[in-house]
Protein backbone atom coordinates (compact mmCIF):
# COMPACT_ATOMS: atom_id res chain seq x y z
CA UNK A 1 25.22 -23.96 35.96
CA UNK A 2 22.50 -23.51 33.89
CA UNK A 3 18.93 -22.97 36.01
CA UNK A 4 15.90 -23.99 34.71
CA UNK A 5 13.67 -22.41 36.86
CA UNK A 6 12.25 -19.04 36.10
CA UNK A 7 12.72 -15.96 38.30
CA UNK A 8 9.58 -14.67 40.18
CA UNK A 9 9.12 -11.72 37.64
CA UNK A 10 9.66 -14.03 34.53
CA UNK A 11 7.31 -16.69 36.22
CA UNK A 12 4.65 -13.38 36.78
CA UNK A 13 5.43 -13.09 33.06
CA UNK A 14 4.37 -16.06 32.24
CA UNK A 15 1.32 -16.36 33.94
CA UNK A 16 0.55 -12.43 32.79
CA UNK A 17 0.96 -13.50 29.14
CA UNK A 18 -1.17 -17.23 29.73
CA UNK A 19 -4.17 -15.78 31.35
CA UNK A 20 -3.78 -13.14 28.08
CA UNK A 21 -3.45 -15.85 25.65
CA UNK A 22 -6.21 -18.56 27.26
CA UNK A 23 -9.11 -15.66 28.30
CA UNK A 24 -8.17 -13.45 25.42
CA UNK A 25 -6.56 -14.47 22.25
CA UNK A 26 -7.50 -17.74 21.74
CA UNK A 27 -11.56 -17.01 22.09
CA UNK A 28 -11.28 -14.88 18.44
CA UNK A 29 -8.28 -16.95 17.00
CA UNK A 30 -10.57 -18.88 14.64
CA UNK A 31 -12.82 -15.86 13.88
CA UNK A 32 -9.71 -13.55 12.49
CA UNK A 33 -7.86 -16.91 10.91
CA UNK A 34 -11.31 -17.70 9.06
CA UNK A 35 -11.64 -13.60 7.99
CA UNK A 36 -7.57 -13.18 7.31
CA UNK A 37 -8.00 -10.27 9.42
CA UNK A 38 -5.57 -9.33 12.63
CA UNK A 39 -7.14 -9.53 15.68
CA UNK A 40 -6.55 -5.59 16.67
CA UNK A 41 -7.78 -5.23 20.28
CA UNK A 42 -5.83 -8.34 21.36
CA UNK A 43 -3.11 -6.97 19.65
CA UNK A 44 -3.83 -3.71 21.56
CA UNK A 45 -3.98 -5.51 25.02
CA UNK A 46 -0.77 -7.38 24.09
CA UNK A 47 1.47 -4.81 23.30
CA UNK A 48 0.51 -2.96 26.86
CA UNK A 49 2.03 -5.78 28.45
CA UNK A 50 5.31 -4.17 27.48
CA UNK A 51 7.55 -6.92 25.98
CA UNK A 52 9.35 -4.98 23.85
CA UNK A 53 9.99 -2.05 26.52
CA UNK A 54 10.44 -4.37 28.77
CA UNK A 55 14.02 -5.30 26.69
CA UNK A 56 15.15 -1.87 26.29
CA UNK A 57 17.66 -0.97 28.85
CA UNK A 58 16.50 2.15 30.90
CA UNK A 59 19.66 4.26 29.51
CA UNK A 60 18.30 3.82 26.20
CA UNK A 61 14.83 4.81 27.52
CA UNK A 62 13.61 1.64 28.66
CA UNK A 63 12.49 -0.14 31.66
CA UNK A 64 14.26 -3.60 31.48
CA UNK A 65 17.14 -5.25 30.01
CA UNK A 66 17.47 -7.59 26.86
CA UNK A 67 17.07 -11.10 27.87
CA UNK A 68 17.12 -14.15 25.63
CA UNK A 69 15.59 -16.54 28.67
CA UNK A 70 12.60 -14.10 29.05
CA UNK A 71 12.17 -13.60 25.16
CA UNK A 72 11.63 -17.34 24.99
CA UNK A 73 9.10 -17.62 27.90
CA UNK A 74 7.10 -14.63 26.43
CA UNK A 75 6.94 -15.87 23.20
CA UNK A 76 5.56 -20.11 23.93
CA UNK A 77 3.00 -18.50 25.62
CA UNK A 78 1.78 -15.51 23.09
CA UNK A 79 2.06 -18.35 20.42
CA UNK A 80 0.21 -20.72 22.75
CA UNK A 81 -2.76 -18.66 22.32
CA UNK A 82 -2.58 -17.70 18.85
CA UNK A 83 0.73 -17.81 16.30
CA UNK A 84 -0.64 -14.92 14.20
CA UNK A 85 -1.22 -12.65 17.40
CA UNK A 86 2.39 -13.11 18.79
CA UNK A 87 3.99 -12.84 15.78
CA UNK A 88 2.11 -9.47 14.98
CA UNK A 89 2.45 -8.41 18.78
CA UNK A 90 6.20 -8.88 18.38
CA UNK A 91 6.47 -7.36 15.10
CA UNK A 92 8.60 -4.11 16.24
CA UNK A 93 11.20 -6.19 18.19
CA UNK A 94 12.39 -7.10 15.18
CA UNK A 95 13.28 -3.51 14.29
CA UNK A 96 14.11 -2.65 17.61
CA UNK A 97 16.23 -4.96 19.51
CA UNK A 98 18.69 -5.46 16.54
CA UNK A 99 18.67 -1.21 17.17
CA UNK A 100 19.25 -1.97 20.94
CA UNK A 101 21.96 -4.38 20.52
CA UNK A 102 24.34 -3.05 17.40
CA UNK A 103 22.71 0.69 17.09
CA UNK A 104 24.45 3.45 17.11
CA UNK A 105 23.65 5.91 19.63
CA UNK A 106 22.01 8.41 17.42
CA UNK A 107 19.94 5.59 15.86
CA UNK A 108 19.29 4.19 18.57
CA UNK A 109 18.23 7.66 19.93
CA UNK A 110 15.95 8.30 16.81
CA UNK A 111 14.38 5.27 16.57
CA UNK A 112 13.96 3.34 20.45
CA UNK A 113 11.16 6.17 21.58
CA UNK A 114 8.77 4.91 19.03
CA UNK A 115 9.01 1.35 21.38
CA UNK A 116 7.88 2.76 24.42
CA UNK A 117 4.46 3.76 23.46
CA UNK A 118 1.41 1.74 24.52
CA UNK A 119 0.50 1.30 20.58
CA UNK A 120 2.35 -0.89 18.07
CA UNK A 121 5.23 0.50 16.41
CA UNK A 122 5.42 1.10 12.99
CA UNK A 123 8.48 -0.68 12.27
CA UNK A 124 9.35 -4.06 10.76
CA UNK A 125 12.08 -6.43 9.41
CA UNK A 126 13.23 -7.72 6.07
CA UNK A 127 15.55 -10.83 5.73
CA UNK A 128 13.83 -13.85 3.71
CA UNK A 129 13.64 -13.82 -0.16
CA UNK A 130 11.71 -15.67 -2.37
CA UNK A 131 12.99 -18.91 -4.16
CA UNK A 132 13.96 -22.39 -2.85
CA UNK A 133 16.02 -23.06 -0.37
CA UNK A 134 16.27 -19.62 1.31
CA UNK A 135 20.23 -19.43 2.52
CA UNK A 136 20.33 -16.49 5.22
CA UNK A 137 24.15 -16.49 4.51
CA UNK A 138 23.38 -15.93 0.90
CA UNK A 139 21.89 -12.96 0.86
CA UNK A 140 20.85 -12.00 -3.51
CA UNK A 141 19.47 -8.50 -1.77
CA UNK A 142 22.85 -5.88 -2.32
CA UNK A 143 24.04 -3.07 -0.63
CA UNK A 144 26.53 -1.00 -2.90
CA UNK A 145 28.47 1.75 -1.29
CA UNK A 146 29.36 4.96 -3.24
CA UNK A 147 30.75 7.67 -0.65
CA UNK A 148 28.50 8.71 2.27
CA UNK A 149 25.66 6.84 0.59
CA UNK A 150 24.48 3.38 -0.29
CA UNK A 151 22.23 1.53 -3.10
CA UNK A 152 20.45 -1.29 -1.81
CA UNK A 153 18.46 -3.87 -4.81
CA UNK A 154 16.28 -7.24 -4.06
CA UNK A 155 13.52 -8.52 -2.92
CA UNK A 156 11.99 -9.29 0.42
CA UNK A 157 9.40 -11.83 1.59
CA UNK A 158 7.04 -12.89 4.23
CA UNK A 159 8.15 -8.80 5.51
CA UNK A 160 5.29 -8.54 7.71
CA UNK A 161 2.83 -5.32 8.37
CA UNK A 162 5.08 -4.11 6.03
CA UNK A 163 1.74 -2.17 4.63
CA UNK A 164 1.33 -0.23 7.54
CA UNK A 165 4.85 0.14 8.49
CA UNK A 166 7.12 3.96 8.37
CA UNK A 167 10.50 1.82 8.61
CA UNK A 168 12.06 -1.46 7.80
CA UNK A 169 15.12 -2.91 9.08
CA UNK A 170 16.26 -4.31 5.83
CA UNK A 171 19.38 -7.48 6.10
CA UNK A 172 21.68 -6.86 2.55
CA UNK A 173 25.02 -8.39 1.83
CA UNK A 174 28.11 -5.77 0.87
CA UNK A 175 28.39 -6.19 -2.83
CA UNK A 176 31.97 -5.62 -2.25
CA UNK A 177 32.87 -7.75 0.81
CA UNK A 178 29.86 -9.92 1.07
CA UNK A 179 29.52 -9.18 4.54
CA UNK A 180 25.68 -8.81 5.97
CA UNK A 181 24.46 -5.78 7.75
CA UNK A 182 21.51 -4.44 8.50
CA UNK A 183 19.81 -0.45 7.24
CA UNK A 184 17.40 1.24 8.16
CA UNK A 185 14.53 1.72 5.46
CA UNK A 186 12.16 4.46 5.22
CA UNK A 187 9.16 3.00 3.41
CA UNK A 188 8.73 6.41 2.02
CA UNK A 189 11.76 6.43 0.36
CA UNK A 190 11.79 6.39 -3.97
CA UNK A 191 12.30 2.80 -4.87
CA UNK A 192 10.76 1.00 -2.27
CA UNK A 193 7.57 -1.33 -3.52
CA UNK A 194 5.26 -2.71 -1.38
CA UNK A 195 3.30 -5.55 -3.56
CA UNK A 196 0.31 -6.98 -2.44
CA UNK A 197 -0.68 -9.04 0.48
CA UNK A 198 0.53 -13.00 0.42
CA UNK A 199 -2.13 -15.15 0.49
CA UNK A 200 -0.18 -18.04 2.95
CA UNK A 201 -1.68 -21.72 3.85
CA UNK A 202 -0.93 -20.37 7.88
CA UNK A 203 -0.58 -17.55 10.23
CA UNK A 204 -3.34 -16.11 8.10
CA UNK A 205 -4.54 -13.41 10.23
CA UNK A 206 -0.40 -11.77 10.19
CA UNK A 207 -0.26 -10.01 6.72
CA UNK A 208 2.87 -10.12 5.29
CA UNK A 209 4.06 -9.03 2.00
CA UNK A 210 6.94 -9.01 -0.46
CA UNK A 211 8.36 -5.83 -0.78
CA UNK A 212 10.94 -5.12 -3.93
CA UNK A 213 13.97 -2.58 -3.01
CA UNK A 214 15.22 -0.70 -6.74
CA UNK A 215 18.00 1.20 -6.27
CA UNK A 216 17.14 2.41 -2.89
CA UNK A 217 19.25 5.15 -1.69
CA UNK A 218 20.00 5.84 1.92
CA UNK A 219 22.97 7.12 4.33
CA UNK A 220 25.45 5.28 5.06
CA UNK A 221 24.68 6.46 8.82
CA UNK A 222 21.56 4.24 8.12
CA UNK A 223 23.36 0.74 8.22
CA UNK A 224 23.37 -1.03 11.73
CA UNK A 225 26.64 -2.98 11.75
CA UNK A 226 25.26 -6.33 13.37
CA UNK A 227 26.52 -9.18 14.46
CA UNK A 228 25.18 -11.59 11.87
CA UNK A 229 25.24 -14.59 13.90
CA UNK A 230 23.66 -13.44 17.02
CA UNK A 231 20.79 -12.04 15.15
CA UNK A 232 20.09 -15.54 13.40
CA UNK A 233 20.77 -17.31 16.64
CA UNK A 234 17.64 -14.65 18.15
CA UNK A 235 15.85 -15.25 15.27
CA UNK A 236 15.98 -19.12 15.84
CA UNK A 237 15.27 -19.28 19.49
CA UNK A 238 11.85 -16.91 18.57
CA UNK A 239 10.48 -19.21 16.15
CA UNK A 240 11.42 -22.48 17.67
CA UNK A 241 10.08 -21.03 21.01
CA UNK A 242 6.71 -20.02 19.47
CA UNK A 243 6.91 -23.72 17.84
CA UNK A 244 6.47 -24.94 20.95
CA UNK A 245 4.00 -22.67 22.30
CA UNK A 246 1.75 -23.91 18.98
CA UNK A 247 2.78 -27.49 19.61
CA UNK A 248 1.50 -27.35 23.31
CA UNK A 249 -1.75 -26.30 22.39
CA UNK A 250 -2.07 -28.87 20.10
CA UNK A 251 -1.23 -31.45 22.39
CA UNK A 252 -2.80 -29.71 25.38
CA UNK A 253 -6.08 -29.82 22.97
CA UNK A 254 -5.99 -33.18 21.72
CA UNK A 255 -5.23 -34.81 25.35
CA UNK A 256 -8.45 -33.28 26.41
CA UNK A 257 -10.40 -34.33 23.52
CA UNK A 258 -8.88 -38.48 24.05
CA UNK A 259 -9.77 -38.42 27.39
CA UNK A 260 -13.84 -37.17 27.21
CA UNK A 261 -14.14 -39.14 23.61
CA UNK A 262 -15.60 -42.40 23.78
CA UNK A 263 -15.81 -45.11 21.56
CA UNK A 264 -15.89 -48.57 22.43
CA UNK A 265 -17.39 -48.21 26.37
CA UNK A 266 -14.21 -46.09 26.92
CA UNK A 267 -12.14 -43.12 26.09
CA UNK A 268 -9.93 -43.39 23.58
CA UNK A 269 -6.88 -42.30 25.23
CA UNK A 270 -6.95 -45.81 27.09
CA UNK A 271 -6.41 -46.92 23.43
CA UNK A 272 -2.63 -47.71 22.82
CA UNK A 273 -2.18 -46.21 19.60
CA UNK A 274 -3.09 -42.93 21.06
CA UNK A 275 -1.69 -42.88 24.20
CA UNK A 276 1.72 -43.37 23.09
CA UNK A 277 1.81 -41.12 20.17
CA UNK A 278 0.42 -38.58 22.88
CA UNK A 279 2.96 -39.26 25.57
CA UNK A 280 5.74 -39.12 22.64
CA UNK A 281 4.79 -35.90 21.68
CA UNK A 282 4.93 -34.53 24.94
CA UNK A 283 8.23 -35.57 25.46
CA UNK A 284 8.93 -34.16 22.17
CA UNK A 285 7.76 -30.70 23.34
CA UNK A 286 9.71 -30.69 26.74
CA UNK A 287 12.92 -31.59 24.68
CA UNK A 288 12.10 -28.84 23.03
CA UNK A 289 11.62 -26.28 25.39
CA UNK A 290 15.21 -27.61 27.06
CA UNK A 291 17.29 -27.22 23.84
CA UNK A 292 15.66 -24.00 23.57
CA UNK A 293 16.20 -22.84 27.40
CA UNK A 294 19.79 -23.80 26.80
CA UNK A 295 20.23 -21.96 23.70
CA UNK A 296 19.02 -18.72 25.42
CA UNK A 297 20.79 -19.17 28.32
CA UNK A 298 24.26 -19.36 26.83
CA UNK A 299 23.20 -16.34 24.94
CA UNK A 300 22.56 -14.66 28.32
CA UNK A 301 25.73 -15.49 29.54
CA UNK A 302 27.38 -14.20 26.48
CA UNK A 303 28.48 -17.67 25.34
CA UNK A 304 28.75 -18.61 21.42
CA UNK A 305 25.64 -20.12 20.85
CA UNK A 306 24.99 -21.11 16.53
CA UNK A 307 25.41 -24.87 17.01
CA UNK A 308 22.53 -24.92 19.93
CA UNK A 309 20.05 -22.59 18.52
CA UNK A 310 20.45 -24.15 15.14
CA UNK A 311 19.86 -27.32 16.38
CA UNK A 312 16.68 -26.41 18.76
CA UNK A 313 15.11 -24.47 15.93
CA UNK A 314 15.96 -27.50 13.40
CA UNK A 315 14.25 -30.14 16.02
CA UNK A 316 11.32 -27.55 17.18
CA UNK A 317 10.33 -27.28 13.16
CA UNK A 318 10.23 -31.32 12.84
CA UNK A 319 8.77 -31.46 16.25
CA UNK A 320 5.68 -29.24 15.63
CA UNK A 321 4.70 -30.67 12.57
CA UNK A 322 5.08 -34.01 14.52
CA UNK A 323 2.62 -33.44 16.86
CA UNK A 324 -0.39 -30.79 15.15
CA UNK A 325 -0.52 -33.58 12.62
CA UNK A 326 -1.02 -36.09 15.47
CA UNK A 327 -3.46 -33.71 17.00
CA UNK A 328 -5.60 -33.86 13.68
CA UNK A 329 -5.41 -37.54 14.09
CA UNK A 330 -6.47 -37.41 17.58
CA UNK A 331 -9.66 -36.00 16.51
CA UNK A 332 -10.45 -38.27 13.77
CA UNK A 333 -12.89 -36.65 11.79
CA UNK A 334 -13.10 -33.69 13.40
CA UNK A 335 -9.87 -32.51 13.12
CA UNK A 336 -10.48 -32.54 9.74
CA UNK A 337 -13.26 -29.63 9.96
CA UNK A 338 -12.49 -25.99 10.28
CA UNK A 339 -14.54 -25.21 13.27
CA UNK A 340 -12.31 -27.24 15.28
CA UNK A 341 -8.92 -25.24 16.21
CA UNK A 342 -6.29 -29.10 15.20
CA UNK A 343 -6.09 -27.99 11.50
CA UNK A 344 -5.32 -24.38 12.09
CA UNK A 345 -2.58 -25.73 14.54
CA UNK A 346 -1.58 -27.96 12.11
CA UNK A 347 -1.16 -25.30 9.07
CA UNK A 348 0.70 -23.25 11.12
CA UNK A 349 2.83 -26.00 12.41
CA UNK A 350 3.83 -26.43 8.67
CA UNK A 351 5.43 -23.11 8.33
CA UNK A 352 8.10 -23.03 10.71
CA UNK A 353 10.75 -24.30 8.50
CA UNK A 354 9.71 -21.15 6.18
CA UNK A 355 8.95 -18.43 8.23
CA UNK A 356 13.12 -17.39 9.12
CA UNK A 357 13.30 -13.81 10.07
CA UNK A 358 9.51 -13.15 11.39
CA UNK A 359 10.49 -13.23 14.91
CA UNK A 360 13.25 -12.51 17.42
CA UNK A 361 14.11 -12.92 21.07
């Protein structure tokens, strides 16, 4: 039976990671959006919390064990505070818990120490490509095999901190079987272009860049033979997860604001209009959080899970654009001004159906 309350040391998590994203994150959120700039000591204080150790079994050098359930929790409330911070705070994971789960052990030797430090790793992930309509199961970056070696060719988007970055986990499709799998990238390797940063409409304090692969040649010991679908399915769960955690501040925001707002000789959430769109919205984000509690849990319990995290992630993207944009309108006016955090919700709230690959559970 599935259990939808959380264990006393997720629960611990989850008020560890709220007090972090409410007394800490949020304060400079509209300071580093406004500058395009990471905010560094948050991300500092964030990654000592120990997420990403956290998920690395102890025979692997760890202290914890990979959890879907958890990875959810963690990541509504980093994104809750500020969508750039927890995507930059979970950067690594996306380098390392593919690594944990389908590494070999010599890779997985090499690479997991690099997790356990207090400091970001410098390690990220390449799967989206630039065009329309982004298919993750139609991959135009190749990986050619010739011997002990193999030729990889495309280019990446949205690859983020990829500037700063020793490593990249890049996702290529066999250009003989068409079968995805994962290598392992050293940026320093001939071939490998980093162009400059994207200017995006959200998440503007997470640089990401597009980074071109030309006939990049690695070992064939570098390729991590994943399992495709379960690495989508993580994927999804992150970002719908984080969806909500943007979603709830919105609406966590905006219900404030209608309640101490006057117009009228009384507040406007006594107006009907607003009332219900707010109450529909928070349904809308508890639905949410369900589909996506389910999705993770099956996951846990080693249980297909594609249709369910597909579905979650599909209704989280519709569902935070849903209710930023009726956070704006909550406001009035002054959602419309940049010194009030409902448009920077809002922006980011736009991007979920886009930003595939920048996150993982």
């Amino acid at each position: 039976m599935v259990s939808f309350t959380p264990t006393e040391d997720q629960q611990l998590l989850i008020d560890t990671i709220n007090r972090f994203a409410t007394n800490d994150i949020r304060k400079l959120a509209h300071e580093h959006d406004e500058k395009s700039e990471p905010d560094l000591e948050s991300i500092r204080k964030g990654t000592q919390i120990g997420l990403i150790p956290s998920a690395i079994p102890e025979s692997m050098g760890g202290f914890g064990e990979m959890s879907a359930i958890t990875g959810v929790l963690a990541a509504e409330e980093l994104a809750f505070g500020e969508l750039s911070t927890a995507l930059h705070i979970m950067t690594p994971a996306l380098f390392a818990y593919p690594v944990v789960l389908f590494g070999t052990d010599a890779q997985q030797e090499q690479y997991l120490e690099m997790f356990l430090d207090e400091e970001i790793a410098p390690a990220t992930s390449a799967l989206l490509e630039p065009g329309i309509g982004f298919d993750p199961y139609d991959l135009k970056t190749t990986a050619t095999k010739d011997g002990e070696t193999v030729t990889l060719n495309g280019i990446k988007a949205y690859v983020p901190l990829a500037d700063s970055a020793e490593v990249i986990l890049v996702y290529a499709k066999d250009s003989e079987t068409g079968e995805v799998s994962a290598y392992i990238v050293k940026v320093s390797t001939e071939g490998v272009s980093i162009d400059k940063r994207e200017m995006l409409l959200g998440i503007r304090a997470l640089p990401t860049f597009r980074v071109t692969f030309e006939n990049v040649t690695v070992a064939s010991s570098a390729m991590v033979t994943v399992d495709y679908n379960v690495i989508l399915n993580r994927m999804c769960l992150g970002l719908a997860a984080m969806a909500v955690g943007v979603a709830r501040a919105s609406y966590e925001y905006a219900l404030e604001y209608a309640k101490g707002r006057e117009q009228f000789g009384r507040a406007i959430a006594q107006n009907q209009s607003i009332a219900f769109m707010l109450a529909e919205n928070r349904i809308d984000i508890d639905g949410a959080r369900l589909m996506i509690w389910e999705a993770a849990w099956m996951i846990d319990n080693g249980q297909e899970a594609t249709r369910e995290s597909v579905l979650a992630k599909q209704f989280a993207d519709k569902m935070v654009l849903q209710v930023t944009d009726g956070g704006v309108q909550t406001l009035g006016g002054y959602g419309f001004i940049r010194e009030y955090p409902a448009e920077r919700w809002l922006r980011n709230g736009r991007g979920f159906p886009t930003f595939d690959g920048l996150t993982i559970v």
